[in-house]
N, C-alpha and C. Protein backbone atom coordinates (compact mmCIF):
# COMPACT_ATOMS: atom_id res chain seq x y z
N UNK A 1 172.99 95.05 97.62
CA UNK A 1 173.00 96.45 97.95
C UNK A 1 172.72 97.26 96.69
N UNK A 2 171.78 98.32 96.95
CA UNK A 2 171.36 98.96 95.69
C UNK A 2 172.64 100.26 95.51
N UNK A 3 172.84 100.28 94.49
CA UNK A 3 174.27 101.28 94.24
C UNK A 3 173.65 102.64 93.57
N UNK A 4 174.03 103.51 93.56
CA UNK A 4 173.65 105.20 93.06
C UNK A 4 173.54 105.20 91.81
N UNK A 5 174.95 104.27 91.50
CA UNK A 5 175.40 103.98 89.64
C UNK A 5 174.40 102.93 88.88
N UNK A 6 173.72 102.47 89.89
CA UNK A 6 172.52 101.00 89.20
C UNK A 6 171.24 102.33 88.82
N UNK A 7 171.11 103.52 89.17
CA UNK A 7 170.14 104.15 88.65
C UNK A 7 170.21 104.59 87.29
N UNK A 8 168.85 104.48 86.58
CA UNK A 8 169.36 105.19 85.27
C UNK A 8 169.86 106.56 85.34
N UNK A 9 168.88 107.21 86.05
CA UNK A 9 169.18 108.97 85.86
C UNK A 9 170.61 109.21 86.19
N UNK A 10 170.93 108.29 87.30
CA UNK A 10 172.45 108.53 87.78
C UNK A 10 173.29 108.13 87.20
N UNK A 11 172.89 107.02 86.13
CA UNK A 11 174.31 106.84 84.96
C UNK A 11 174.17 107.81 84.03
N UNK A 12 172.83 108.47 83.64
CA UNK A 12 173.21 109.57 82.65
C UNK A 12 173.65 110.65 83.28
N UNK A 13 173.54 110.68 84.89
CA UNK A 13 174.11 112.29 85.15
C UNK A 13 175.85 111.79 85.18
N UNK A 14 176.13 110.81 85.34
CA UNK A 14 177.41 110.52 85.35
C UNK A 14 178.53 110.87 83.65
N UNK A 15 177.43 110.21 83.18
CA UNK A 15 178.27 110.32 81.76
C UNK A 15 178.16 111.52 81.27
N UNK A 16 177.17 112.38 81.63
CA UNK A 16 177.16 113.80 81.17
C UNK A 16 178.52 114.26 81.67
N UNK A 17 178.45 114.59 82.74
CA UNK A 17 179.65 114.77 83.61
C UNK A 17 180.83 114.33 83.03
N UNK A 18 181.04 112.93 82.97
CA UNK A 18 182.47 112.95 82.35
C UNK A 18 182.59 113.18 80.99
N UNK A 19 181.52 113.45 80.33
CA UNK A 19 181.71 114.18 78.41
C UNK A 19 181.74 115.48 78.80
N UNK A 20 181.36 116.09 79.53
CA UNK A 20 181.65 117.62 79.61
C UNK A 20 183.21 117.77 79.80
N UNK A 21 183.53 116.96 81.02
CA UNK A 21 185.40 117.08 81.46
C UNK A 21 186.20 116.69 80.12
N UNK A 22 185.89 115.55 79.67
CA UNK A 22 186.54 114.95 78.68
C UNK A 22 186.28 116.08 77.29
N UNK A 23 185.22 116.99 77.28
CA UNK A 23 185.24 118.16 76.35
C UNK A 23 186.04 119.17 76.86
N UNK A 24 185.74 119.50 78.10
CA UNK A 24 186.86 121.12 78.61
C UNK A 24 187.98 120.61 78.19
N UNK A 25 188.66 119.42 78.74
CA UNK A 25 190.43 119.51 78.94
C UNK A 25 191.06 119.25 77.60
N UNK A 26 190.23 119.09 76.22
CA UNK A 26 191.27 119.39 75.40
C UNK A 26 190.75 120.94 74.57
N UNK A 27 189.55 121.16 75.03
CA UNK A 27 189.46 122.69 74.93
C UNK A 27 189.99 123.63 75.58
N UNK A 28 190.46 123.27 76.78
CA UNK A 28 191.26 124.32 77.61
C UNK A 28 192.75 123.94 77.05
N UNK A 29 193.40 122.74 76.81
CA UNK A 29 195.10 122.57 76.26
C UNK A 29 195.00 123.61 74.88
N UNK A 30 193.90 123.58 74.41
CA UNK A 30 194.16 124.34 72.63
C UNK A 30 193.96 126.02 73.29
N UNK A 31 192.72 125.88 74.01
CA UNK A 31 191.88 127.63 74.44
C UNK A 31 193.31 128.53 74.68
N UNK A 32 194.13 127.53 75.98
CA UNK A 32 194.81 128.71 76.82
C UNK A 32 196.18 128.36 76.30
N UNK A 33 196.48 127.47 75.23
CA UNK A 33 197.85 127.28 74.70
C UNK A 33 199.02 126.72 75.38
N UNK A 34 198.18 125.46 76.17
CA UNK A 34 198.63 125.08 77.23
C UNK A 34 200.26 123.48 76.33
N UNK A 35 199.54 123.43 75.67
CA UNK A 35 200.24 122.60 74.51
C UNK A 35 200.29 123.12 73.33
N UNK A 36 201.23 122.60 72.43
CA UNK A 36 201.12 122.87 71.34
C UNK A 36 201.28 121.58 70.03
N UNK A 37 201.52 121.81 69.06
CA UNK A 37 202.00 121.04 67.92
C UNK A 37 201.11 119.22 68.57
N UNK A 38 202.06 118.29 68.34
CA UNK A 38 201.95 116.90 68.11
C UNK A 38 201.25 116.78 70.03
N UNK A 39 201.75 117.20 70.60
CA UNK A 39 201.15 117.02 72.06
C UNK A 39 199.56 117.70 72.07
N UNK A 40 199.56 118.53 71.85
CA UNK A 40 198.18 118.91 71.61
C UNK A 40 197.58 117.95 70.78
N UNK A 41 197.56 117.28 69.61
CA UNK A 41 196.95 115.99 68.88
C UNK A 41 196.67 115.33 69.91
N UNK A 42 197.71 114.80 70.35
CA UNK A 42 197.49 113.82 71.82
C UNK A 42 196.78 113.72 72.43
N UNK A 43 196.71 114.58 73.19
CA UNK A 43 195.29 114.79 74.15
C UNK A 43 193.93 115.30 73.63
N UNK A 44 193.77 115.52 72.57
CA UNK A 44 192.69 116.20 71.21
C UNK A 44 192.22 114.78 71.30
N UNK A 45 193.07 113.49 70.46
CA UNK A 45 192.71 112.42 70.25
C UNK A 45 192.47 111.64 71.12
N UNK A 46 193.28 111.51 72.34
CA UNK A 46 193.05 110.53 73.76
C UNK A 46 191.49 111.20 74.26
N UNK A 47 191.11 112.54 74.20
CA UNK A 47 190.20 113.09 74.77
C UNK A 47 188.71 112.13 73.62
N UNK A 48 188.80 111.93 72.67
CA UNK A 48 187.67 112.05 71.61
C UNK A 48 187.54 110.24 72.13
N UNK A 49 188.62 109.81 71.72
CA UNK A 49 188.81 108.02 72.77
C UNK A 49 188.02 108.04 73.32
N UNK A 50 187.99 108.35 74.55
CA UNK A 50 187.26 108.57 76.47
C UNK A 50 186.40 109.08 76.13
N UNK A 51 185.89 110.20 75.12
CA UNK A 51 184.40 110.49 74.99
C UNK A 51 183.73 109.60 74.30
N UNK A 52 183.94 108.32 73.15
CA UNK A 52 183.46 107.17 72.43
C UNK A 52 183.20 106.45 73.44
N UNK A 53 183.99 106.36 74.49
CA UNK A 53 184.14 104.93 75.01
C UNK A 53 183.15 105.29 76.58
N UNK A 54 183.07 106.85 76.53
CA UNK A 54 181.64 107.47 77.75
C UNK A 54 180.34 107.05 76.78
N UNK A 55 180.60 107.62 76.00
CA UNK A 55 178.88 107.71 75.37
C UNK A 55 178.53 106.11 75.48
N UNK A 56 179.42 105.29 75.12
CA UNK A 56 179.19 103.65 74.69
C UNK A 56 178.78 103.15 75.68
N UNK A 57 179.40 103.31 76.99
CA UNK A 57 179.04 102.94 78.33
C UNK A 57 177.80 103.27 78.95
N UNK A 58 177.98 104.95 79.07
CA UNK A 58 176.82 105.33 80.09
C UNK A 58 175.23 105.62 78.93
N UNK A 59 175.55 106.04 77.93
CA UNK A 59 174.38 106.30 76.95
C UNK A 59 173.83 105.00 76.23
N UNK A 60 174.83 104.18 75.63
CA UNK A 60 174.37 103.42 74.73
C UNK A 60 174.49 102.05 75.31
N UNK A 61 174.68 102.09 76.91
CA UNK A 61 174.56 100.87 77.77
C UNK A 61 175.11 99.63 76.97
N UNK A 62 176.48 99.74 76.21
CA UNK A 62 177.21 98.66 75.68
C UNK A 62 178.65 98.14 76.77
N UNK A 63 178.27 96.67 76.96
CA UNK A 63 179.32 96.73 77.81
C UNK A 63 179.40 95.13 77.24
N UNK A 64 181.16 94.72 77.23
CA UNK A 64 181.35 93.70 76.54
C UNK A 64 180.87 92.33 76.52
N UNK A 65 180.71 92.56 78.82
CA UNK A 65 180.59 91.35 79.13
C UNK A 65 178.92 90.86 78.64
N UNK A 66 177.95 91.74 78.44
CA UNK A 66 176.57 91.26 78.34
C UNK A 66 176.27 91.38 77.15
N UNK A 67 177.00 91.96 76.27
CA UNK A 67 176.84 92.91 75.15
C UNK A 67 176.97 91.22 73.86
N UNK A 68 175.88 90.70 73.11
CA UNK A 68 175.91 89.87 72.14
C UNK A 68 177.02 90.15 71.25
N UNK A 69 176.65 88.90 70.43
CA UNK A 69 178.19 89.18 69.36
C UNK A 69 177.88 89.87 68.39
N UNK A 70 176.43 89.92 67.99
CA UNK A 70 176.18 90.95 66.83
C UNK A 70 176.35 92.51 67.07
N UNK A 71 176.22 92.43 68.53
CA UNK A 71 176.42 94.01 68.36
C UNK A 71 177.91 94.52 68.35
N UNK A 72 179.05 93.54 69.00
CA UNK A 72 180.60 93.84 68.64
C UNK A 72 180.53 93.70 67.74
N UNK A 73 180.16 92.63 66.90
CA UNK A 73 180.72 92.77 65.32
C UNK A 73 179.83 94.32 64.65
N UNK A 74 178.97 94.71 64.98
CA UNK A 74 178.57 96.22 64.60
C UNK A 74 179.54 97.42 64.84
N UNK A 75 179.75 97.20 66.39
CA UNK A 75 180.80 98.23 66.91
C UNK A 75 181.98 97.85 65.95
N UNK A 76 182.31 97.06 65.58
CA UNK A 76 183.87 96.85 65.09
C UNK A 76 183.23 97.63 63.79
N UNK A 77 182.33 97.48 62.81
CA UNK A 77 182.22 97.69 61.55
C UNK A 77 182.57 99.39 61.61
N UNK A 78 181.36 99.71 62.74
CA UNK A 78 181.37 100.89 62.71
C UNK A 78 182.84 101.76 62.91
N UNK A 79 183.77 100.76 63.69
CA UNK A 79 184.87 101.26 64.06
C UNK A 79 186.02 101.19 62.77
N UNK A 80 185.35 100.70 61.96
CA UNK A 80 186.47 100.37 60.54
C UNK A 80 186.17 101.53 59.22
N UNK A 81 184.87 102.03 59.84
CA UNK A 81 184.41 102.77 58.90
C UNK A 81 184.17 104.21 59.38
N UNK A 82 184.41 104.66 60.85
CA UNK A 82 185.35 105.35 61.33
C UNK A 82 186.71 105.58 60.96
N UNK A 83 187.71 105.02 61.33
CA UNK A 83 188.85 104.81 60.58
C UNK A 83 189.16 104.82 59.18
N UNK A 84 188.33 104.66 58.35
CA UNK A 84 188.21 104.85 56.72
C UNK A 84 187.78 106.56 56.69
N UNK A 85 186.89 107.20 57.34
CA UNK A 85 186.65 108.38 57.12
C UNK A 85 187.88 109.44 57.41
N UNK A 86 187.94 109.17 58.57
CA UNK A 86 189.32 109.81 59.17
C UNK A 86 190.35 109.61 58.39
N UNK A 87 190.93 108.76 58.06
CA UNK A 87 192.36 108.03 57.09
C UNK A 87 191.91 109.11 56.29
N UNK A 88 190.72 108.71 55.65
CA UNK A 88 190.72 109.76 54.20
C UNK A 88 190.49 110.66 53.92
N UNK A 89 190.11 111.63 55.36
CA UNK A 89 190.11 112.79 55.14
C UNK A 89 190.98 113.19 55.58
N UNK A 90 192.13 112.85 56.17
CA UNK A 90 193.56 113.06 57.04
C UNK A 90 194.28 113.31 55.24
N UNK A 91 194.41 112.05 54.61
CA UNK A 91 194.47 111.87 53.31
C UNK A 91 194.55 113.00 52.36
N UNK A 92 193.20 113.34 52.20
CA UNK A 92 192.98 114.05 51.30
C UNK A 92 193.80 115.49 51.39
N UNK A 93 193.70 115.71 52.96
CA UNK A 93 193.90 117.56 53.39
C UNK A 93 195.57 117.31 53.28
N UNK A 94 196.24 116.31 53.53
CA UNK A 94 197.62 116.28 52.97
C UNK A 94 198.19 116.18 51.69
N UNK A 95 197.49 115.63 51.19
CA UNK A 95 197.40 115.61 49.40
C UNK A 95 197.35 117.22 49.13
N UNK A 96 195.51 117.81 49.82
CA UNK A 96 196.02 119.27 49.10
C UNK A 96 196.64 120.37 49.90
N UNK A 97 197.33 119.72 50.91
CA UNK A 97 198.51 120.83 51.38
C UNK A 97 199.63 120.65 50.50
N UNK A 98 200.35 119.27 50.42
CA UNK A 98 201.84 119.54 48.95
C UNK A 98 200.93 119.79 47.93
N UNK A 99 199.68 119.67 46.91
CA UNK A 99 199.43 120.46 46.27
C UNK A 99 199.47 121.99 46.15
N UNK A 100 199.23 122.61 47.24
CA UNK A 100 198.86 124.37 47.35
C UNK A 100 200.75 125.08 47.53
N UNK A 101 201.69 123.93 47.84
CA UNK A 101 202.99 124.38 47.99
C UNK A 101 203.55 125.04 46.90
C-alpha cells in the first residue's frame, strides 16, 4: 500500500510542519511568560532536541535502521562537537558573569 508519508513532498511538508510547532511552543512559553526561570530552559532545550531529531528524519532522511555506520559515527562526532561548543560557551558566559560581580 502506497502511504502519503512514502512521498517526498509529503515528508517535507510534514517536517516543515512539525519545525514550525516545535519553533512556536517554546516561543510562545518565553513570548507570553507562560514559564519562567529553569522550566522555561526545559522546554527551550527539549524543543531544540525534537527540532535536531525533525530535521535528521524528515530533511536529512537519516534513520538508524538503514543509515551505514559511517554516517552514525559522523552524527556522533558532530554530536560531540556540538556539545563542546555549547559546554564552552555556557562556560565562558559564567566565567564572565562572577567576573562582572
Amino acid at each position: 500500500m502506497y502511504r502519503l508519508a512514502d512521498r517526498p513532498v509529503a515528508r517535507y511538508l510534514i517536517g516543515f510542519v512539525l519545525a514550525v510547532i516545535l519553533t512556536a511552543i517554546p516561543f510562545a512559553v518565553v513570548w507570553g511568560g507562560l514559564l519562567t526561570g529553569p522550566q522555561a530552559y526545559v522546554v527551550i532545550a527539549a524543543g531544540a532536541l525534537l527540532q535536531v531529531l525533525v530535521h535528521l528524519v524528515f530533511f536529512l532522511h537519516l534513520d538508524l535502521k538503514s543509515t551505514p555506520a559511517e554516517n552514525v559515527f559522523f552524527l556522533a562526532f558532530a554530536a560531540v562537537l556540538i556539545v563542546i561548543m555549547v559546554g564552552g560557551s555556557l562556560w565562558i558566559m559564567s566565567d564572565l558573569h562572577q567576573r562582572m560581580m
